[in-house]
N, C-alpha and C. Protein backbone atom coordinates (compact mmCIF):
# COMPACT_ATOMS: atom_id res chain seq x y z
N UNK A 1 0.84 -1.19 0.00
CA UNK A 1 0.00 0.00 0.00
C UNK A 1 0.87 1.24 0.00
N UNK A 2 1.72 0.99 -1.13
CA UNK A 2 2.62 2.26 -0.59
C UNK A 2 2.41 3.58 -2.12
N UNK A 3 1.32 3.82 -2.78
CA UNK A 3 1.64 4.56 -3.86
C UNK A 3 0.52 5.62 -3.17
N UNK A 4 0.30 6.74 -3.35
CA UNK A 4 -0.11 7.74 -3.24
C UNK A 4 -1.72 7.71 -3.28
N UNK A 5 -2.54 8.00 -2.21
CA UNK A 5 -3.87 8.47 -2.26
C UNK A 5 -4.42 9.45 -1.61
N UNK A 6 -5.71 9.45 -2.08
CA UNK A 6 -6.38 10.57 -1.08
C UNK A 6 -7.28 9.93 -0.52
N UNK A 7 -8.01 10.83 0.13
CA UNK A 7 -8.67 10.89 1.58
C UNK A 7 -9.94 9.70 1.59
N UNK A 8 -10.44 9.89 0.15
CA UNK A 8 -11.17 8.94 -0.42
C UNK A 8 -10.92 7.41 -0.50
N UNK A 9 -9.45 7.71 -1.02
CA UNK A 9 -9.43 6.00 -0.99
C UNK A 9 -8.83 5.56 0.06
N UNK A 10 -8.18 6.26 1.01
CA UNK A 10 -8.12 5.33 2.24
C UNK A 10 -9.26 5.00 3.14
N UNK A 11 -10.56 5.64 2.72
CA UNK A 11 -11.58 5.36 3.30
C UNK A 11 -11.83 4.24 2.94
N UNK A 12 -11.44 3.72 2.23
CA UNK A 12 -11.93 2.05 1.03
C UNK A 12 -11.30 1.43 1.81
N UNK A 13 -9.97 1.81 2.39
CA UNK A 13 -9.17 0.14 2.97
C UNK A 13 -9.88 -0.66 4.45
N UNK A 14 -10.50 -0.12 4.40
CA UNK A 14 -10.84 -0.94 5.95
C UNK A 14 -10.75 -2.12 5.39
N UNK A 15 -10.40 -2.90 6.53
CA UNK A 15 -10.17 -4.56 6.04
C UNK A 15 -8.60 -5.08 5.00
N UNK A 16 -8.10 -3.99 4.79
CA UNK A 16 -6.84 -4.83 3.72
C UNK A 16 -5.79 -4.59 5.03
N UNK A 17 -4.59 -5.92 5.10
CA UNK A 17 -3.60 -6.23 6.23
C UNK A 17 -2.35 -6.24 5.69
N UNK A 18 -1.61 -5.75 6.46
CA UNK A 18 -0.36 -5.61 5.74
C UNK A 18 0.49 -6.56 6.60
N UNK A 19 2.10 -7.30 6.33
CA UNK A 19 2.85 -7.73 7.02
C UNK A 19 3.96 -7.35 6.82
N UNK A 20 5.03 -6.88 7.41
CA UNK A 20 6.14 -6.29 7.50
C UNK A 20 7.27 -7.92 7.24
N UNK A 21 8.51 -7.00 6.73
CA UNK A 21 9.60 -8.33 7.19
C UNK A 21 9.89 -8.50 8.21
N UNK A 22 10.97 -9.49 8.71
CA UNK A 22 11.50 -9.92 9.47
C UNK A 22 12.25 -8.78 10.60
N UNK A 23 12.40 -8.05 11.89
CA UNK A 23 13.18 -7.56 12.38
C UNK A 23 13.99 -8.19 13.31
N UNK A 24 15.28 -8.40 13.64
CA UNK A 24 15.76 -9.13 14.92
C UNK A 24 16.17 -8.38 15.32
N UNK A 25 15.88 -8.70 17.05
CA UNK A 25 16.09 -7.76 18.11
C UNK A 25 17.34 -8.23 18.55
N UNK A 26 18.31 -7.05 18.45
CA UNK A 26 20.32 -7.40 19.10
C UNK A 26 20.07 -6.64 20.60
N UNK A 27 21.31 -7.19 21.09
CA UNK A 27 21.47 -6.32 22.62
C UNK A 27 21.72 -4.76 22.09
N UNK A 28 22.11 -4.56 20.79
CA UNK A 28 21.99 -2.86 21.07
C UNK A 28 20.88 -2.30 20.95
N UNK A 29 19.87 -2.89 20.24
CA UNK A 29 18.51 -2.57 20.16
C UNK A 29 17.73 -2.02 22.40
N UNK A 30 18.40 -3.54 23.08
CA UNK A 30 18.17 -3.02 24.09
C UNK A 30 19.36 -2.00 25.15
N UNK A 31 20.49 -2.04 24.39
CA UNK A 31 21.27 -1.02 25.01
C UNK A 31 20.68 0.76 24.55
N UNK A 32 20.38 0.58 23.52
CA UNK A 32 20.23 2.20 23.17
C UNK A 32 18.57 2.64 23.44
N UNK A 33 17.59 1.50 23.80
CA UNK A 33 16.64 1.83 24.13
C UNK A 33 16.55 2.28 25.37
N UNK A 34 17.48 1.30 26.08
CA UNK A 34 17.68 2.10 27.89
C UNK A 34 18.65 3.08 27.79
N UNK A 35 19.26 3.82 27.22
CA UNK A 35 19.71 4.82 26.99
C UNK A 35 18.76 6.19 26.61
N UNK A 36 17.68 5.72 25.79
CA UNK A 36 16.94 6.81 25.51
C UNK A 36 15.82 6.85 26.26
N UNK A 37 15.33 5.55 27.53
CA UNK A 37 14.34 6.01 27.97
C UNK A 37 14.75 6.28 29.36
N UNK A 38 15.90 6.29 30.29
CA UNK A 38 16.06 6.51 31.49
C UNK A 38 16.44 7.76 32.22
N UNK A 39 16.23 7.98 32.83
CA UNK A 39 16.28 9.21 33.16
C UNK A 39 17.60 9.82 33.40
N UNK A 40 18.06 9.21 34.25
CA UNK A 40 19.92 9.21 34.64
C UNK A 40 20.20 8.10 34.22
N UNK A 41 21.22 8.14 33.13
CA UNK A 41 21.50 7.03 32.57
C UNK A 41 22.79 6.76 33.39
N UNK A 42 23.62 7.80 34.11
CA UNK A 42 24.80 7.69 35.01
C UNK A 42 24.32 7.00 36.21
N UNK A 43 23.39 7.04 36.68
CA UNK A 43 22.74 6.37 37.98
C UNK A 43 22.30 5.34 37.53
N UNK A 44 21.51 4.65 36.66
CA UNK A 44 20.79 3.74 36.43
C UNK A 44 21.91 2.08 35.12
N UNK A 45 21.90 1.42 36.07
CA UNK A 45 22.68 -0.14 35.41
C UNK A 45 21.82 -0.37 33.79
N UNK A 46 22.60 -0.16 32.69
CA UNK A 46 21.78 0.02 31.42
C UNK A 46 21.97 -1.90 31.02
N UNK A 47 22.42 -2.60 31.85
CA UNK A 47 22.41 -3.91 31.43
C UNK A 47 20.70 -4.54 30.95
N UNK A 48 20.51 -4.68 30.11
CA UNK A 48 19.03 -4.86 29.42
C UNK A 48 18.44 -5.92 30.81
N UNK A 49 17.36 -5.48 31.33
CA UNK A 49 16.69 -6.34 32.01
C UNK A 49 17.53 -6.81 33.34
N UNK A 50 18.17 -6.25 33.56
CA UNK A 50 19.23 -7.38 34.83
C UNK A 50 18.54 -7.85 36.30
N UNK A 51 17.59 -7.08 36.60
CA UNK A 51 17.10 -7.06 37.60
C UNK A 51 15.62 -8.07 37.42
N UNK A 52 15.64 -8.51 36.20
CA UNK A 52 13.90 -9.46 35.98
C UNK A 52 14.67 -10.41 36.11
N UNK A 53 13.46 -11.66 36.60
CA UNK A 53 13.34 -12.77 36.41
C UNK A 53 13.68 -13.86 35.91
N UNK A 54 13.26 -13.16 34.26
CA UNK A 54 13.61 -14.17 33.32
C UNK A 54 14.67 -13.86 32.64
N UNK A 55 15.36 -12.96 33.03
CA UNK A 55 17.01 -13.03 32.73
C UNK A 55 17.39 -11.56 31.89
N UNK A 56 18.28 -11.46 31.64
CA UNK A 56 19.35 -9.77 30.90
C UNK A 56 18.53 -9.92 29.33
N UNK A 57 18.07 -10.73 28.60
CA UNK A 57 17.83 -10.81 27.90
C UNK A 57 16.46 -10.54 27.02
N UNK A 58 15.69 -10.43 28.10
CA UNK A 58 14.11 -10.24 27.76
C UNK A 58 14.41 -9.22 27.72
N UNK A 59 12.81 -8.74 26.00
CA UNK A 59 13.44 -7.20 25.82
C UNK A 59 11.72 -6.78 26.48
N UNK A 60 12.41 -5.34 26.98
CA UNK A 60 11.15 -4.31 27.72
C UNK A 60 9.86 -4.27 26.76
N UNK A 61 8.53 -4.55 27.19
CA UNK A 61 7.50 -4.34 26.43
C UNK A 61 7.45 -2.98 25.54
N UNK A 62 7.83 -2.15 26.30
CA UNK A 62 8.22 -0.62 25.71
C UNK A 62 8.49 -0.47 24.24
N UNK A 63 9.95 -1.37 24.44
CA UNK A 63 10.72 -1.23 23.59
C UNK A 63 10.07 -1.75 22.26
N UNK A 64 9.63 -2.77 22.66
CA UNK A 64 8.07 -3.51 21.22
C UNK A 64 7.20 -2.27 21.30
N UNK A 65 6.63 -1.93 22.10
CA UNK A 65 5.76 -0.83 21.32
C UNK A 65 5.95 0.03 20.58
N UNK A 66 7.29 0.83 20.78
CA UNK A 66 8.39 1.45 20.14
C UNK A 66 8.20 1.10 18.33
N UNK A 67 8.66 -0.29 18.40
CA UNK A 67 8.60 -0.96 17.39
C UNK A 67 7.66 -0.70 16.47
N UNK A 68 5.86 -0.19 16.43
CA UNK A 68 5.21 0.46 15.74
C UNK A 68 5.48 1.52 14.77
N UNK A 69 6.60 2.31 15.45
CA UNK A 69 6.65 3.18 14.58
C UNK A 69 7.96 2.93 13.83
N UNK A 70 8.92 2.29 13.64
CA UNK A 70 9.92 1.43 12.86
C UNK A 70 9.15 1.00 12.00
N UNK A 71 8.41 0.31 12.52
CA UNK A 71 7.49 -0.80 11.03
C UNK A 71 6.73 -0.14 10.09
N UNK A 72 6.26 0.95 11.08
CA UNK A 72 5.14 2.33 10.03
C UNK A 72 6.45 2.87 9.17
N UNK A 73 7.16 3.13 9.52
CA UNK A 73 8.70 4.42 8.54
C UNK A 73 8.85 3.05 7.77
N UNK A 74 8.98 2.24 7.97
CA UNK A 74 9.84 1.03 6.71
C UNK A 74 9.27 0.53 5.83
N UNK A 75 7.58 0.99 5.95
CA UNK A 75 6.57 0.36 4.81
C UNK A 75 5.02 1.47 4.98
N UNK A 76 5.32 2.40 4.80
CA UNK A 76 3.79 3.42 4.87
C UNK A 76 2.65 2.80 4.56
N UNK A 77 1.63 2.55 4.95
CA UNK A 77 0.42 1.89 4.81
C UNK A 77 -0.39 3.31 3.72
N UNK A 78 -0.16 4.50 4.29
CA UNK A 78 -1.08 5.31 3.89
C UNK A 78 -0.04 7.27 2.83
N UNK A 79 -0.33 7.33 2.05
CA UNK A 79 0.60 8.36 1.28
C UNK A 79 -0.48 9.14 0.87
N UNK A 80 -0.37 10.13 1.52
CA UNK A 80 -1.38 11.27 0.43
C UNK A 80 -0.36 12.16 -0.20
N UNK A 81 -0.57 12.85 -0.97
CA UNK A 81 0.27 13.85 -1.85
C UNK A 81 -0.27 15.56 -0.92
N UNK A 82 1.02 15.55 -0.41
CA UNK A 82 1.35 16.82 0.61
C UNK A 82 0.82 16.71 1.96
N UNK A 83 0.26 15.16 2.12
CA UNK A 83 -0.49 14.87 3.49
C UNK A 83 0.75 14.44 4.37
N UNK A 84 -0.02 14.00 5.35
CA UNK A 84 0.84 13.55 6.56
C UNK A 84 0.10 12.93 7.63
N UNK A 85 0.61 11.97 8.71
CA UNK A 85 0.36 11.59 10.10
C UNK A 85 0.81 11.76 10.95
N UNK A 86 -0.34 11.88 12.22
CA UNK A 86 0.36 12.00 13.19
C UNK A 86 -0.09 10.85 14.30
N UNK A 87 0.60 10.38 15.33
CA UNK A 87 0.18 9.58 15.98
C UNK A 87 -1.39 10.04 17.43
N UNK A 88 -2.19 9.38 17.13
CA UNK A 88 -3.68 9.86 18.05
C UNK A 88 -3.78 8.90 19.42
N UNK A 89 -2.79 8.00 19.21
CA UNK A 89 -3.05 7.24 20.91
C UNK A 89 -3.27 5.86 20.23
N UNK A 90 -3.19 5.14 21.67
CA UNK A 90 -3.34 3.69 21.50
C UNK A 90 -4.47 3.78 22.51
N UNK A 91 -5.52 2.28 21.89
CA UNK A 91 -6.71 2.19 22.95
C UNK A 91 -6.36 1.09 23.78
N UNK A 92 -5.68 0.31 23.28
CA UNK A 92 -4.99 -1.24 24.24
C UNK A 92 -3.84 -1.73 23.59
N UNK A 93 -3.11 -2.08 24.59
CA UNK A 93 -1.94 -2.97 24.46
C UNK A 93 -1.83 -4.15 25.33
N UNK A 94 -1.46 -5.03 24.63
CA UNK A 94 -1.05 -6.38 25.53
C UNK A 94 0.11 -6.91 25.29
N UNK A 95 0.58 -7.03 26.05
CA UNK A 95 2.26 -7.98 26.00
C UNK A 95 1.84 -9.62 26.08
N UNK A 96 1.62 -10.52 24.74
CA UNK A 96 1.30 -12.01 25.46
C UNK A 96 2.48 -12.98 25.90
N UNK A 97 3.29 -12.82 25.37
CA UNK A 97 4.68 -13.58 25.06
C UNK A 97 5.85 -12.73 25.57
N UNK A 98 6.59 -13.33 26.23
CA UNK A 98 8.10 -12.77 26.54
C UNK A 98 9.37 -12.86 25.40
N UNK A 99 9.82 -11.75 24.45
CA UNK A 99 10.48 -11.62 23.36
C UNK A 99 11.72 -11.93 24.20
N UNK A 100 13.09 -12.28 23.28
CA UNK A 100 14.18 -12.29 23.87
C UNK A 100 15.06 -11.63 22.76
N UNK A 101 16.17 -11.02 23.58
CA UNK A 101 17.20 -10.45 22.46
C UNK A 101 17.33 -12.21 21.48
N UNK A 102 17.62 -12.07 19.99
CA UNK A 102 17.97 -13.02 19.38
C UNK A 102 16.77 -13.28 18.49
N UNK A 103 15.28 -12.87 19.07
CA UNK A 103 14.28 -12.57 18.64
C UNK A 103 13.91 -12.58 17.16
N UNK A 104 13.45 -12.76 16.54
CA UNK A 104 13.15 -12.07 15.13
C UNK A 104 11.79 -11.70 15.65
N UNK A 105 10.82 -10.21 14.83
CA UNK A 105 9.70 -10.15 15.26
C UNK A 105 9.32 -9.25 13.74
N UNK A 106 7.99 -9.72 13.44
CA UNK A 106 7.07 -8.81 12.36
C UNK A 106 5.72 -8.31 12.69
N UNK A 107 5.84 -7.33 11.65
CA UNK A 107 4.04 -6.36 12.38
C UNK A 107 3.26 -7.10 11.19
N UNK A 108 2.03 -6.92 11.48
CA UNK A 108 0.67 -7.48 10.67
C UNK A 108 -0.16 -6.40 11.46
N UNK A 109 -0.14 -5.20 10.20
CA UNK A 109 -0.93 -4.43 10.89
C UNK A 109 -2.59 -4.71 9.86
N UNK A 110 -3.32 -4.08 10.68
CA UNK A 110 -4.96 -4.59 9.91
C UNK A 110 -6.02 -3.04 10.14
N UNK A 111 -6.48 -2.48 9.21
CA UNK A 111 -7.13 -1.43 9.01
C UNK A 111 -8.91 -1.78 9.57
N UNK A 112 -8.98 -1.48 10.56
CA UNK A 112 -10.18 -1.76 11.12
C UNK A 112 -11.51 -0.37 11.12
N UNK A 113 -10.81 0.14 10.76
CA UNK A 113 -11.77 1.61 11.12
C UNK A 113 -11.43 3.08 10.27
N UNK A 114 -12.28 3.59 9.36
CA UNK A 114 -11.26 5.06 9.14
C UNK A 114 -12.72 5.67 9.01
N UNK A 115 -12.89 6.90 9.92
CA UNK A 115 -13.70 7.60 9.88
C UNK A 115 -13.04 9.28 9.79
N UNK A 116 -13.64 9.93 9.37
CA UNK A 116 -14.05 11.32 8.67
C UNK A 116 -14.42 12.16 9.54
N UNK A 117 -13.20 12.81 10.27
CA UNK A 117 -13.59 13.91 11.58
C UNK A 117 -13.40 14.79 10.67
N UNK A 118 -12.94 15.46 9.84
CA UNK A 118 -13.45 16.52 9.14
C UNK A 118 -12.77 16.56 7.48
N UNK A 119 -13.39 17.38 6.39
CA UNK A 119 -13.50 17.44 5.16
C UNK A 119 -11.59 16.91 4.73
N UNK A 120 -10.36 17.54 5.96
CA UNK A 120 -9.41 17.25 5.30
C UNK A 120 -8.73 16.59 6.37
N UNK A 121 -9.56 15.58 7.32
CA UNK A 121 -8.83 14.45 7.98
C UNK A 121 -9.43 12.97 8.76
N UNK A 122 -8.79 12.05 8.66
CA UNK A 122 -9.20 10.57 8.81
C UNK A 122 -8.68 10.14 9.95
N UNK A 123 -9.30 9.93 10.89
CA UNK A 123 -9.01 9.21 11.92
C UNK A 123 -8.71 7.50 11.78
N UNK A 124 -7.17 6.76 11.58
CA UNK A 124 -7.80 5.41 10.88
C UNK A 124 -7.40 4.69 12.24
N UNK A 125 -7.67 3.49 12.52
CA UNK A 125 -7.46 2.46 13.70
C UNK A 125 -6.91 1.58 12.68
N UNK A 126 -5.63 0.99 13.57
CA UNK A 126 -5.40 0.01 13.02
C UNK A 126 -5.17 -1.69 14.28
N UNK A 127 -5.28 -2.58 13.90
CA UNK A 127 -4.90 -3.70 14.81
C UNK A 127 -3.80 -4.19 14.38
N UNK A 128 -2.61 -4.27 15.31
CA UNK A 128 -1.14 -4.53 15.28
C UNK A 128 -0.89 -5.65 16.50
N UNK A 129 -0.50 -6.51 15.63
CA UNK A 129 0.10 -8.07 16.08
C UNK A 129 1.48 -8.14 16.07
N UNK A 130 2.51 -7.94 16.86
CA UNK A 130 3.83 -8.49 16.54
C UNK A 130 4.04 -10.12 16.93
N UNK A 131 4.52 -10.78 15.89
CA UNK A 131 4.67 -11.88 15.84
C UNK A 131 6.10 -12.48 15.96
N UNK A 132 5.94 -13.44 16.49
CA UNK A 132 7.78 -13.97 16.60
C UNK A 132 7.92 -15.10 16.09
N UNK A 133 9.02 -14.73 15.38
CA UNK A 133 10.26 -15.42 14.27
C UNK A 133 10.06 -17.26 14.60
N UNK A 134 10.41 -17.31 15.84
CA UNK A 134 10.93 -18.86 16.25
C UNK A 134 9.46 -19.84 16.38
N UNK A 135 8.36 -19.22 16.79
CA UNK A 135 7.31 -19.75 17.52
C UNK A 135 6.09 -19.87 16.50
N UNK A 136 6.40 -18.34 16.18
CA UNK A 136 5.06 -18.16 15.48
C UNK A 136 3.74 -17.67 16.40
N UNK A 137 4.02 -17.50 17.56
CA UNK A 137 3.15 -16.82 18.48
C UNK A 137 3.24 -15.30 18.56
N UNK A 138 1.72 -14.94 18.95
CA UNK A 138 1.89 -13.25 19.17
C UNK A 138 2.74 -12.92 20.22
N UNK A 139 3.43 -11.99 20.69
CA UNK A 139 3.96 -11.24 21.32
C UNK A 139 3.37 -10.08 21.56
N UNK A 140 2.68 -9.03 21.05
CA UNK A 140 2.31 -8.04 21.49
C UNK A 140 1.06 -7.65 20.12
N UNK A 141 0.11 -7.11 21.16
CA UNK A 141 -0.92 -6.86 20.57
C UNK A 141 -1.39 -5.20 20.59
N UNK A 142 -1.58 -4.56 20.02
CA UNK A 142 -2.19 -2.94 20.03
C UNK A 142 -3.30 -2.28 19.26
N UNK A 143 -4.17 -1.41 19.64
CA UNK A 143 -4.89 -1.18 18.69
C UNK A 143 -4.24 0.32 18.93
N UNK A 144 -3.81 0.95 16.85
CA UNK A 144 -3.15 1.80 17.61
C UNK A 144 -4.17 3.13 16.58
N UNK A 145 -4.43 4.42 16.77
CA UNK A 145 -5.04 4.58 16.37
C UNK A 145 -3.83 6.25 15.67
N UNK A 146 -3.93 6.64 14.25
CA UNK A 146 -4.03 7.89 13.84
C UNK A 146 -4.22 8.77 13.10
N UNK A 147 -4.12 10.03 13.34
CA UNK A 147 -4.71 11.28 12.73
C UNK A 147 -3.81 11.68 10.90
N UNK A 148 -4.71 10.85 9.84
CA UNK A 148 -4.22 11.62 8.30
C UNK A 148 -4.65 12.93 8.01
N UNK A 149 -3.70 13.82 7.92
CA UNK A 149 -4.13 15.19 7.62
C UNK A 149 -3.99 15.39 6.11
N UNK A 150 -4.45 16.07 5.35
CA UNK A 150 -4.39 16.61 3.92
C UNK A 150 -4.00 17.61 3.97
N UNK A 151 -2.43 17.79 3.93
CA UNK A 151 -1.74 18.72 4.18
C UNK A 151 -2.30 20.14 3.27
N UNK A 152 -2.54 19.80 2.10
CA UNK A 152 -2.59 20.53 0.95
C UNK A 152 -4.24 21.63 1.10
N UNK A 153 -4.87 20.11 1.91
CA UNK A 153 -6.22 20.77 2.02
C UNK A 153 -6.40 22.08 3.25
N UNK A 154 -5.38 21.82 3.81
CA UNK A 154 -5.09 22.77 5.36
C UNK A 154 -4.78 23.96 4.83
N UNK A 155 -4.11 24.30 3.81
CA UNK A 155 -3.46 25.30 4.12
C UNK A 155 -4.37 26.61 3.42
């Protein structure tokens, strides 16, 4: 879905699913994520996970949610000509599965909803499954929802 439309025809996609490739998650994936989300990174042990359970290796749910917007930049679902998005919120997330660095993981995102808050913008929902490489089980689930503006029509 990556060639250019308007406002019109993304109203048509409800229902078409997209699947991303393959991503594998490395320890720098979780070194530079605890780098960018901690507050004092001088105070705080950036060893991925050291203090859980299930070991240095499990990566932060965060860091998968994160992952939404990687998968959106590497394959646009939606292109208007002079438009743009912005992100409107998530209504749920679930973590089902514990990812591990070594990971491979892909999005399957699914167009569930695009409604018409005004003449030059679409509110669309989408349902996002990350799936893992080894298993084939979900890992994380979201419904994530956002705002297409018609740039052209704004101004």
């Amino acid at each position: 879905m990556s060639t250019e439309q308007t406002l019109d025809d993304i109203q048509g996609l409800t229902g078409q699913s997209e699947t991303s490739a393959w991503l594998q998650i490395d320890e720098s994936h979780l070194k530079d994520f605890g780098r960018a989300s901690y507050l004092e990174p001088d105070r705080v042990d950036l060893t991925p996970s050291r203090n859980h359970a299930m070991g240095p290796t499990l990566v932060d749910g965060f860091l998968m949610l994160s992952l939404l917007v990687y998968f959106d930049f590497s394959s646009q679902l939606f292109r208007t000509p002079g438009g743009y998005a912005f992100n409107y919120g998530l209504d749920r997330v679930r973590f089902t599965k514990p990812v591990f660095v070594g990971d491979g993981v892909r999005l399957k995102r699914t167009v569930v909803d695009v409604v018409r808050k005004s003449p030059t913008r679409l509110l669309v929902t989408l349902d996002c499954e990350l799936e893992m490489q080894s298993t084939g089980e979900t890992a994380m689930v979201a419904r994530w929802l956002y705002m297409i503006v018609d740039g052209q029509g704004e101004e």
